[in-house]
C-alpha atoms as a PDB file:
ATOM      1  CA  UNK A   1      98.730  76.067 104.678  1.00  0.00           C
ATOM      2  CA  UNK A   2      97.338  79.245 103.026  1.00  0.00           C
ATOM      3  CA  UNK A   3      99.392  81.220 100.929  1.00  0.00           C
ATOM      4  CA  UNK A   4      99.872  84.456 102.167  1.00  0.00           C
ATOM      5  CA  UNK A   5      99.532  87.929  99.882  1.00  0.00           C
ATOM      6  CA  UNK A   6     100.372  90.839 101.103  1.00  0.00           C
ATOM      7  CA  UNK A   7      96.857  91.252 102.984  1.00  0.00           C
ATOM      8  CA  UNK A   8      93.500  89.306 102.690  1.00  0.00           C
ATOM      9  CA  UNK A   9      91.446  86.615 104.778  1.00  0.00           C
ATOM     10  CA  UNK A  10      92.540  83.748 106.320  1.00  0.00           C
ATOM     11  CA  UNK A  11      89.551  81.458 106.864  1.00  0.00           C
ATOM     12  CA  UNK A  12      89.002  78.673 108.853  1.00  0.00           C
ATOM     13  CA  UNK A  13      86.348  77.350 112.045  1.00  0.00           C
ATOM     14  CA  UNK A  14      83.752  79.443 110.487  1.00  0.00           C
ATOM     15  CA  UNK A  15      86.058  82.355 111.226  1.00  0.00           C
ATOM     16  CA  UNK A  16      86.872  84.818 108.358  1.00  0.00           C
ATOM     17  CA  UNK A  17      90.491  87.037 109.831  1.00  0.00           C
ATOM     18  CA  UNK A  18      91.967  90.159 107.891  1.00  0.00           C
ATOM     19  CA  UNK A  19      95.708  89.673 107.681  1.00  0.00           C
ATOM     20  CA  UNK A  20      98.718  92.231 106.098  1.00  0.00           C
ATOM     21  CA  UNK A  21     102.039  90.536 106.433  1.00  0.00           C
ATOM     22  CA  UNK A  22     105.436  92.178 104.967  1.00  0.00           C
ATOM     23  CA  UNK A  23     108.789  90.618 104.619  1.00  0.00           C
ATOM     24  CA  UNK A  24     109.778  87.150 103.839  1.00  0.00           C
ATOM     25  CA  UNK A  25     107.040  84.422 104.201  1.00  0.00           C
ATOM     26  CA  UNK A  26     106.627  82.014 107.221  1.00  0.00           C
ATOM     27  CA  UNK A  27     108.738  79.715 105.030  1.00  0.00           C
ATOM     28  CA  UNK A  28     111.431  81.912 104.150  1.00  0.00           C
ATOM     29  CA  UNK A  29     112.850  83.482 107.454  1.00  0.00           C
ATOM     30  CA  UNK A  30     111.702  83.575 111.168  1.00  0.00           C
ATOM     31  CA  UNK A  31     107.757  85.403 111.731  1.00  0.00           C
ATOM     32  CA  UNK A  32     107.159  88.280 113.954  1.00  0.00           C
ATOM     33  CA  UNK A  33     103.508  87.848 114.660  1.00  0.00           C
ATOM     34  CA  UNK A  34     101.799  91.140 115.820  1.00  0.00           C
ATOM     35  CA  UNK A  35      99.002  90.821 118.244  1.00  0.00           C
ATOM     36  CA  UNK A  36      97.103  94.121 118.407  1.00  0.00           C
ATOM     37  CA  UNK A  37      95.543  95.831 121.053  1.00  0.00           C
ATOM     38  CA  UNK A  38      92.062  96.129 122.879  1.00  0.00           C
ATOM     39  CA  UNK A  39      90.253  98.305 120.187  1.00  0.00           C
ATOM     40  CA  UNK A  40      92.918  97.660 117.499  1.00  0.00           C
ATOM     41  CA  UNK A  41      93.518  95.894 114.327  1.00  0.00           C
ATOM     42  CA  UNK A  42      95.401  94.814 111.548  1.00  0.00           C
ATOM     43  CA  UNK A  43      95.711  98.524 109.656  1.00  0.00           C
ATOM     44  CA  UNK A  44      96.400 100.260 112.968  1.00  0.00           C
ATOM     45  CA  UNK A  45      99.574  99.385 113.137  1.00  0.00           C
ATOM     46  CA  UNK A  46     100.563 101.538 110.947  1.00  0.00           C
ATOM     47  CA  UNK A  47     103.766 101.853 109.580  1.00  0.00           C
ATOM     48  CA  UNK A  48     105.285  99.722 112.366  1.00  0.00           C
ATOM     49  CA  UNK A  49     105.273  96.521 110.657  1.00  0.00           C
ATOM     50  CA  UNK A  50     107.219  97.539 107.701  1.00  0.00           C
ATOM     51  CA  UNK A  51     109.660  99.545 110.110  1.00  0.00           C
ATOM     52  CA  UNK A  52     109.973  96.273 112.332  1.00  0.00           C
ATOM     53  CA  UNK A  53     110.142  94.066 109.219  1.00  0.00           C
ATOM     54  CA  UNK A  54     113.174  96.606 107.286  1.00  0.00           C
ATOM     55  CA  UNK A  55     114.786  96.153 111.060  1.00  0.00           C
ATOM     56  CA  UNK A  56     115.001  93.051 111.356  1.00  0.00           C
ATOM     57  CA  UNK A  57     114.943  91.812 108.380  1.00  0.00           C
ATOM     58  CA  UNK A  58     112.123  89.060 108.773  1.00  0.00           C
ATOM     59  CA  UNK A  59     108.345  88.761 108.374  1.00  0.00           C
ATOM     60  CA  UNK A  60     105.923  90.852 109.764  1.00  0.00           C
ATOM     61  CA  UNK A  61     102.403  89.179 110.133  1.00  0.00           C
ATOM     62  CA  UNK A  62      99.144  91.001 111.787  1.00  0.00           C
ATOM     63  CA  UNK A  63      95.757  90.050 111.684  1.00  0.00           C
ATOM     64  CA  UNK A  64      92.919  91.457 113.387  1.00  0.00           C
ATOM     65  CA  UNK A  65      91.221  89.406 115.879  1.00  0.00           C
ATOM     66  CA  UNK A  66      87.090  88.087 115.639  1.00  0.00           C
ATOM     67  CA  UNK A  67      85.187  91.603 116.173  1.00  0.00           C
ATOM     68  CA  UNK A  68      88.118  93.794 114.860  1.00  0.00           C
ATOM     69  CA  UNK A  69      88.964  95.305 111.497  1.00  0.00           C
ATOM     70  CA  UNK A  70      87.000  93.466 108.612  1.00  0.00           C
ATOM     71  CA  UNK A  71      87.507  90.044 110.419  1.00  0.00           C
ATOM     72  CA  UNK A  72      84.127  87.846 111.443  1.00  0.00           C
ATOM     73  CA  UNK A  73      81.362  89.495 113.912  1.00  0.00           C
ATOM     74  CA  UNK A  74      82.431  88.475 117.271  1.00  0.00           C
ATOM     75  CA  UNK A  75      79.474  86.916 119.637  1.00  0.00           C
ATOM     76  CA  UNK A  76      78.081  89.859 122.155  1.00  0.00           C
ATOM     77  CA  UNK A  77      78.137  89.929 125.165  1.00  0.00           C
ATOM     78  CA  UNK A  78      81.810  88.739 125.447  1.00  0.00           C
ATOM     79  CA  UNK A  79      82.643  86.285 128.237  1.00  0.00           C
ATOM     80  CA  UNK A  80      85.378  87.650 130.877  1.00  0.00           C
ATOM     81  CA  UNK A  81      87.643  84.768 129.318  1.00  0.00           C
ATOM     82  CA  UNK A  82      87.679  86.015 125.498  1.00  0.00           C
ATOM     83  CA  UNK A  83      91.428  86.985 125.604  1.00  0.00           C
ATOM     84  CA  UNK A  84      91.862  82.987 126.923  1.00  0.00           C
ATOM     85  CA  UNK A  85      90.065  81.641 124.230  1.00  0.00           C
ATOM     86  CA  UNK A  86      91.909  83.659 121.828  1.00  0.00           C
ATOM     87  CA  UNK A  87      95.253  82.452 123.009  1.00  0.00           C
ATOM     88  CA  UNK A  88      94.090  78.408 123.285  1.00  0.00           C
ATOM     89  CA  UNK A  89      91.833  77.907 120.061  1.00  0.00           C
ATOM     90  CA  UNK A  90      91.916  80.857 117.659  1.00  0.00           C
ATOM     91  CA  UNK A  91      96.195  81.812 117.349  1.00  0.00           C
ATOM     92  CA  UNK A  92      97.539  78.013 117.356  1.00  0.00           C
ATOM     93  CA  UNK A  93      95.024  77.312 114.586  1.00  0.00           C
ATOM     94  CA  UNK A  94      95.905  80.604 112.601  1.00  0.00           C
ATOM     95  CA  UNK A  95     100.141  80.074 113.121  1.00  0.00           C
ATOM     96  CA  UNK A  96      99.067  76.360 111.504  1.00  0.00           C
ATOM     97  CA  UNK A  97      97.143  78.031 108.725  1.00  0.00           C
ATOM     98  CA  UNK A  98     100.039  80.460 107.709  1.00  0.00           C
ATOM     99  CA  UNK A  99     102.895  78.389 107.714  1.00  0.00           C
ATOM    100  CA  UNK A 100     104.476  79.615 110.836  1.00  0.00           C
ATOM    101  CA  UNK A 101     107.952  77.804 111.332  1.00  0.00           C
ATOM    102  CA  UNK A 102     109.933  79.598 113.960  1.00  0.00           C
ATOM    103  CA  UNK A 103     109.455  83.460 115.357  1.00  0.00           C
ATOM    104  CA  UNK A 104     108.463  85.739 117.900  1.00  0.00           C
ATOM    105  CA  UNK A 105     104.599  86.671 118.906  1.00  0.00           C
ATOM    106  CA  UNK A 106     104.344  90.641 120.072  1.00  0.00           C
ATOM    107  CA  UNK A 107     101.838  91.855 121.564  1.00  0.00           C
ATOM    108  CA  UNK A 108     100.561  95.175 122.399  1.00  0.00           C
ATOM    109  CA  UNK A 109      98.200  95.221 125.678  1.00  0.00           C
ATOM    110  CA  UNK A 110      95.059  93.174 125.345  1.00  0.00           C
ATOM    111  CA  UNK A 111      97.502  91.722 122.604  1.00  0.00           C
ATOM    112  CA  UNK A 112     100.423  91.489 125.084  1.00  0.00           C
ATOM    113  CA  UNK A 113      98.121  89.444 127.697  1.00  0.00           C
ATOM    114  CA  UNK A 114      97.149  86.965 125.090  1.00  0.00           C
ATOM    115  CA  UNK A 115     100.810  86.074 123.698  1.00  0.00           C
ATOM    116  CA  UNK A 116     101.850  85.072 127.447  1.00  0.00           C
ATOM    117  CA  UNK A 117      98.302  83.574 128.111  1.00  0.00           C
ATOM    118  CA  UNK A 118      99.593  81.302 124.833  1.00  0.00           C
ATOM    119  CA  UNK A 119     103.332  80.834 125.906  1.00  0.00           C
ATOM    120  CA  UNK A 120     101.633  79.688 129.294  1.00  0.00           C
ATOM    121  CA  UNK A 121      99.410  77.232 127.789  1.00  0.00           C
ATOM    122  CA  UNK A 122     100.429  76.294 124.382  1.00  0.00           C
ATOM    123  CA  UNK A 123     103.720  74.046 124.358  1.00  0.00           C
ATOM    124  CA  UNK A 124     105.132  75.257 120.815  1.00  0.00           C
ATOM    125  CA  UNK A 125     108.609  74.993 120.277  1.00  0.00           C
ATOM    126  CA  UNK A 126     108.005  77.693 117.721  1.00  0.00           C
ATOM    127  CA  UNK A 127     107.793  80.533 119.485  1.00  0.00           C
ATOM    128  CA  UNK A 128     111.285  81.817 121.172  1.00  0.00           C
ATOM    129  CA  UNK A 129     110.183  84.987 122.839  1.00  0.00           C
ATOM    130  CA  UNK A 130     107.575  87.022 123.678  1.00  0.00           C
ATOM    131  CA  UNK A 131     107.735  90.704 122.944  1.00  0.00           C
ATOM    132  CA  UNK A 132     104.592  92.691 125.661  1.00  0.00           C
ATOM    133  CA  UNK A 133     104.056  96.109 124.999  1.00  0.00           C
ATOM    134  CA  UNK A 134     101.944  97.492 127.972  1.00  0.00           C
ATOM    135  CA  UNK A 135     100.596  94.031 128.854  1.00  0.00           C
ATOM    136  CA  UNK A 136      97.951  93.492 131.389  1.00  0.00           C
ATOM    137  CA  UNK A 137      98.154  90.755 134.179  1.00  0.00           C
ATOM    138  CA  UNK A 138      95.823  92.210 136.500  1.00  0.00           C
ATOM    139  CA  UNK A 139      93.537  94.893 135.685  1.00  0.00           C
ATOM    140  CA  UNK A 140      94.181  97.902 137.983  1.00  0.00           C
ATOM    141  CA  UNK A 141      92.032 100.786 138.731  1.00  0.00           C
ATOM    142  CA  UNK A 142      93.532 102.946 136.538  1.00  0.00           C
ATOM    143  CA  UNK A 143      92.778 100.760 133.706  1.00  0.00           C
ATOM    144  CA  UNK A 144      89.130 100.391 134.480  1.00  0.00           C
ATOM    145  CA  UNK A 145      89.219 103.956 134.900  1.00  0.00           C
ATOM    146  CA  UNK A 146      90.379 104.497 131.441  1.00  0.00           C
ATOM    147  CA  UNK A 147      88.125 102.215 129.760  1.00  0.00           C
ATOM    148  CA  UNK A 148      85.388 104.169 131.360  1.00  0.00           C
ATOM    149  CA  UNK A 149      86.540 107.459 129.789  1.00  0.00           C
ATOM    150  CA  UNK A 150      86.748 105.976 126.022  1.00  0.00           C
ATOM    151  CA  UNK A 151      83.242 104.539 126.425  1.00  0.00           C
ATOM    152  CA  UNK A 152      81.965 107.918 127.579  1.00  0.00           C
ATOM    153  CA  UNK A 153      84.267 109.639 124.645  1.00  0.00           C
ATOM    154  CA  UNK A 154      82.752 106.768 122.271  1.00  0.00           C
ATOM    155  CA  UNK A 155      79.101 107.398 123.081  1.00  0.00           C
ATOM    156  CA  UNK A 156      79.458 111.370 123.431  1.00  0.00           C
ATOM    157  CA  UNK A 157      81.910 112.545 121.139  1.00  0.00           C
ATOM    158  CA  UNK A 158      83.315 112.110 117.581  1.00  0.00           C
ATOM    159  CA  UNK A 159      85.315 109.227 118.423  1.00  0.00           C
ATOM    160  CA  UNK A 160      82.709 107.201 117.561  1.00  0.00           C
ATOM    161  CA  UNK A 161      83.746 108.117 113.612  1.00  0.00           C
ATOM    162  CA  UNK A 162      87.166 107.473 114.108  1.00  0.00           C
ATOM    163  CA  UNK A 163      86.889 104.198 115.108  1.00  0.00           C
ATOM    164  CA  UNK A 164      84.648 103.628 111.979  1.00  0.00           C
ATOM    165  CA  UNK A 165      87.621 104.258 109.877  1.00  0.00           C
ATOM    166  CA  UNK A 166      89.181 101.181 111.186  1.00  0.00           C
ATOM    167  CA  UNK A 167      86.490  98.880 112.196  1.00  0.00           C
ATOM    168  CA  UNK A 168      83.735  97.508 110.072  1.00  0.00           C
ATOM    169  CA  UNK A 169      80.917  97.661 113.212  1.00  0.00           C
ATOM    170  CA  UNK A 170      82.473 100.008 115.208  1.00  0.00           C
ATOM    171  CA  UNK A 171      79.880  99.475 117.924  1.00  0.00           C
ATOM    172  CA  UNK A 172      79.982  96.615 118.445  1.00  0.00           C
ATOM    173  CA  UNK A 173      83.886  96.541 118.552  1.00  0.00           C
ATOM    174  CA  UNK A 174      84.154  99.047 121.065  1.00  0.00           C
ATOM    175  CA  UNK A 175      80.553  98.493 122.968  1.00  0.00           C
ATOM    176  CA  UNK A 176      81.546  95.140 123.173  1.00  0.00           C
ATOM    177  CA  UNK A 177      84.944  95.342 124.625  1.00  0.00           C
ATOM    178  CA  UNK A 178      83.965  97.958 127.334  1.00  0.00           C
ATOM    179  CA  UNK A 179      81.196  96.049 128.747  1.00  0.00           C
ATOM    180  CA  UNK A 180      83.619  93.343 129.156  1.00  0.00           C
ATOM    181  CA  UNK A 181      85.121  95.253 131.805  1.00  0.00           C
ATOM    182  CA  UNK A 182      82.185  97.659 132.725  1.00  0.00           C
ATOM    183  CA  UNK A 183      79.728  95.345 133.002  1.00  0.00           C
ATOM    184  CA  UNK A 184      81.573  91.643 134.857  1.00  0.00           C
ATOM    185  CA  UNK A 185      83.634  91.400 138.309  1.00  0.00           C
ATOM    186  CA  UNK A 186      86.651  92.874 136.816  1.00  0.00           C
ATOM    187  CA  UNK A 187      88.927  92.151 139.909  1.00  0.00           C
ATOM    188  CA  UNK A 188      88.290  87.836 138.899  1.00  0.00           C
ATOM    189  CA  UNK A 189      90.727  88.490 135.552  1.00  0.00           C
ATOM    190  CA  UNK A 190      94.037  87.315 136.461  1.00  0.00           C
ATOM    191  CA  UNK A 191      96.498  85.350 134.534  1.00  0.00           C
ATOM    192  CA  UNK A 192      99.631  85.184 136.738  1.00  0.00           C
ATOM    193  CA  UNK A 193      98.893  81.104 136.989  1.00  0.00           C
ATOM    194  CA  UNK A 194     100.032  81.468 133.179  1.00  0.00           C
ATOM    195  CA  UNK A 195     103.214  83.391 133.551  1.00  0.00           C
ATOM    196  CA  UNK A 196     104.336  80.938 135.717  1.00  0.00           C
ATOM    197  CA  UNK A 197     104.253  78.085 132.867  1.00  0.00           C
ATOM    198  CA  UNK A 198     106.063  80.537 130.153  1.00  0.00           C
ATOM    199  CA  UNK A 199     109.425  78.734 129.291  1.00  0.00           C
ATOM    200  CA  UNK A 200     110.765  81.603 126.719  1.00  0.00           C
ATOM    201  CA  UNK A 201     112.169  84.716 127.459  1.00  0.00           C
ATOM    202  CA  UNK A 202     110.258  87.933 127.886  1.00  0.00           C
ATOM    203  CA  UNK A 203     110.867  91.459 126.593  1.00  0.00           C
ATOM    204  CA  UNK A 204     108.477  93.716 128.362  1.00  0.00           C
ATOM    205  CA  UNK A 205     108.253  97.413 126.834  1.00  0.00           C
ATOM    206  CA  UNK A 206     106.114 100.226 128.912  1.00  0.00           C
ATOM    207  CA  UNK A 207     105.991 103.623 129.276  1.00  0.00           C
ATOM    208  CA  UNK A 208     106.377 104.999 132.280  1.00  0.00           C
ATOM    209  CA  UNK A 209     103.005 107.232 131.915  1.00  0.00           C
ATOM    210  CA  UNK A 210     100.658 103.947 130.701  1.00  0.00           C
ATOM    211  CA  UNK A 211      97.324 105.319 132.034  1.00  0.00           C
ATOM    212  CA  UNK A 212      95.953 101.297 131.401  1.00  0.00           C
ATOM    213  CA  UNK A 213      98.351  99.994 133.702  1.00  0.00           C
ATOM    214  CA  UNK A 214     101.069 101.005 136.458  1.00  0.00           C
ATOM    215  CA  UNK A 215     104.720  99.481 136.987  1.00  0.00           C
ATOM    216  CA  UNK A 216     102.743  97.037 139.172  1.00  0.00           C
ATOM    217  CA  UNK A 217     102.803  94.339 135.776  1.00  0.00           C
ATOM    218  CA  UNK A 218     105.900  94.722 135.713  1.00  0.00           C
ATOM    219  CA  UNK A 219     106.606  93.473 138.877  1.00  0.00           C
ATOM    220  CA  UNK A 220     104.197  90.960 138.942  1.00  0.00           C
ATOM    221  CA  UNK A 221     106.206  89.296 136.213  1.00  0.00           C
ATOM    222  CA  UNK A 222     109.436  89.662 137.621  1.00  0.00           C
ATOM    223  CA  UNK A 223     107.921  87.971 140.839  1.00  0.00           C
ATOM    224  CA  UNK A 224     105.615  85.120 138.524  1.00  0.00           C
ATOM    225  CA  UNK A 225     108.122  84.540 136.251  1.00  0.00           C
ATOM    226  CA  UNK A 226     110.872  81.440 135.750  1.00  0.00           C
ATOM    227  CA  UNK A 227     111.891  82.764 132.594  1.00  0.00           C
ATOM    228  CA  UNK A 228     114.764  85.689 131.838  1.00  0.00           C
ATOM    229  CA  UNK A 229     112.453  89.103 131.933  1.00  0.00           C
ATOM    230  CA  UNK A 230     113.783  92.280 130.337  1.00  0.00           C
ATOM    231  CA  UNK A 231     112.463  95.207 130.556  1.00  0.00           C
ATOM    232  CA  UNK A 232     112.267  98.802 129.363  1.00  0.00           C
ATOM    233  CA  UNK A 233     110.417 101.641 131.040  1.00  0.00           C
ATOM    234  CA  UNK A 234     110.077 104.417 128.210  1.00  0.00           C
ATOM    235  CA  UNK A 235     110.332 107.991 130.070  1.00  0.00           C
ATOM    236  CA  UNK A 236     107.782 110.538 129.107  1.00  0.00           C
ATOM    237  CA  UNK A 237     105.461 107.737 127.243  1.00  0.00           C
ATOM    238  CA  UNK A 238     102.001 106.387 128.057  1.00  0.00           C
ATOM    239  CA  UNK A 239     100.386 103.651 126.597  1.00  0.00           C
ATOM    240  CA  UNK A 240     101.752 103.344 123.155  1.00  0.00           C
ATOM    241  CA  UNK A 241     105.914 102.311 122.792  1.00  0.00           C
ATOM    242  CA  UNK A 242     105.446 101.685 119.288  1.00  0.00           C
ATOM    243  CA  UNK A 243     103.667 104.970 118.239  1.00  0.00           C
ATOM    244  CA  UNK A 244     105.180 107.248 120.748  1.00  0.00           C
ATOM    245  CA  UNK A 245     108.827 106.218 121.004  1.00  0.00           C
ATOM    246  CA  UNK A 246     109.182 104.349 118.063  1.00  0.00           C
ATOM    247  CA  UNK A 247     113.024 104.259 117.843  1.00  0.00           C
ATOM    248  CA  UNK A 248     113.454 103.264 121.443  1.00  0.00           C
ATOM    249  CA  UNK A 249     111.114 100.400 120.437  1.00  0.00           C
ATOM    250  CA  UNK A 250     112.347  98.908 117.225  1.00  0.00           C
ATOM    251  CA  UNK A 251     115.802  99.077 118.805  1.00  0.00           C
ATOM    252  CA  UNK A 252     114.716  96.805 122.142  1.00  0.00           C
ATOM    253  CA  UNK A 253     112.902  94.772 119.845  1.00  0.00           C
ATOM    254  CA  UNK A 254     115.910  94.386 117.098  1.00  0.00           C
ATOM    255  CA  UNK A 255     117.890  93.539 119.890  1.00  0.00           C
ATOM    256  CA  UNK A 256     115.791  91.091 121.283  1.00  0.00           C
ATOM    257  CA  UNK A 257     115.604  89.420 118.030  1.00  0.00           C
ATOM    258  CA  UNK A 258     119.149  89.058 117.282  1.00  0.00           C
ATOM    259  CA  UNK A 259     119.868  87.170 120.517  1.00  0.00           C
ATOM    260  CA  UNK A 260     117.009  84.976 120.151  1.00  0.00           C
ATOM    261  CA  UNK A 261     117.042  84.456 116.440  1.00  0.00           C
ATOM    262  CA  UNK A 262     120.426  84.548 114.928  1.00  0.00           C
ATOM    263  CA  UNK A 263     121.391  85.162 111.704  1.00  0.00           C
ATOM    264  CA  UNK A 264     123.346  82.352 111.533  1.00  0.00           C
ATOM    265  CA  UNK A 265     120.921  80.122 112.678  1.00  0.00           C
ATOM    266  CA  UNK A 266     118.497  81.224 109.602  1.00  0.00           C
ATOM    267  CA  UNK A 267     121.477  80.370 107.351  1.00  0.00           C
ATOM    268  CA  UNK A 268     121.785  76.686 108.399  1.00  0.00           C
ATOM    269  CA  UNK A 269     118.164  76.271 108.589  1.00  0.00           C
ATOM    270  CA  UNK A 270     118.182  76.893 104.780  1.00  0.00           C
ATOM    271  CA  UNK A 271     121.014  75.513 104.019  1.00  0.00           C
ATOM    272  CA  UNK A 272     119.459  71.828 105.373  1.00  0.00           C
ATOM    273  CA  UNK A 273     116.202  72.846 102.966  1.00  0.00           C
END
């Protein structure tokens, strides 16, 4: 089990991952593990981990995945199953490596499709809800859409430098993510077999402008799903709950915590250390 500073590299199966966690260690109180988005990464959360973390009062751990941030190159092209592999080799190997006891995995769109692709294939006793910001079951027109207009920004604006801010081969991050989509039979990636097989309940968070996705995942989980499924449609809001309604956010999420992770049920857990 590594020991965890307030950010470095966790390494293991070749694979070098960035990591900044704040709050209590995996050892010391329940883990909210952030999964980040298509393009994102460990720093671009922001200020929402320490927000989340002073909310709740437990750990906040987020890593950027292979091809993101300053973790390992990722292999180009990707396959149409990367977000699958993620989910089944790469996160059950890092919650090992950090100690991970008991918690909650969040995930914010790409991020949000790989924590239920996990709960749906992974049997871990750990994890005792799911927290999807703007999660994708299906892709829609509208996202493809949308992924076509931040290539085109990417390779004819100044985006380009404000993704090098963030990512250590900014190309390849983005290049690689949008051929994904641009360049496969986008209409093949579906993963409502998983939601079927999730067994912990769901907090889904989306704004009711998402131009990645319409109110059509939503449903789809409400009709795939056997576990409880609450949900909160943001007014005004597109793709971002944590950015652009931040306080609507924490508080669905703080909420969601305290029902599935009880203070008094971190008290006797130390108490029997």
């Amino acid at each position: 089990m590594a020991t965890l500073s307030d950010q470095g590299f966790l390494e293991f199966d070749g694979l070098r991952l960035e990591y900044r966690m704040v709050g209590p260690r995996p050892d010391e109180t329940p883990t909210l593990v952030l999964l980040h988005e298509g393009l994102g990464c460990a720093a671009m959360w922001g200020d929402f981990p320490q927000r989340l973390s002073d909310a709740t009062g437990l750990g906040v751990f987020a890593y950027s995945r292979v091809g993101y941030g300053q973790s390992s190159p990722a292999t180009l092209p990707r396959t149409l199953d990367f977000m699958h592999v993620e989910a089944r080799r790469t996160l059950p190997r890092l919650l090992n490596e950090i100690g991970f006891r008991r918690g909650l995995l969040i995930g914010h769109s790409d991020g949000a499709s790989i924590a239920a692709i996990y709960a749906g294939s992974v049997e871990d006793h750990r994890v005792r809800g799911l927290v999807l910001m703007a999660p994708h079951f299906i892709v829609e027109d509208v996202t493809i859409n949308s992924i076509r207009e931040i290539r085109r920004a990417f390779d004819t604006t100044d985006v380009r430098a404000r993704f090098a801010r963030w990512h250590a081969d900014p190309d390849a991050t983005v290049r690689g993510w949008t051929d994904v989509w641009m360049t496969n039979d986008f209409g093949v990636w579906d993963i409502r077999e998983d939601l079927a097989y999730i067994r912990v309940p769901i907090l889904i968070i989306q704004g009711e402008h998402d131009h990645y996705g319409t109110e059509r995942q939503i449903e789809i989980a409400r009709e795939e799903c056997y576990c409880p499924v609450d949900t909160l449609l943001i007014p005004g809001i597109q793709h971002v709950p944590h950015r652009e309604a931040p306080v609507q956010t924490l508080a669905a999420i703080v909420d969601f915590r305290e029902r599935l992770l009880p203070d008094h049920e971190d008290e006797r857990l130390a108490a029997a250390r």
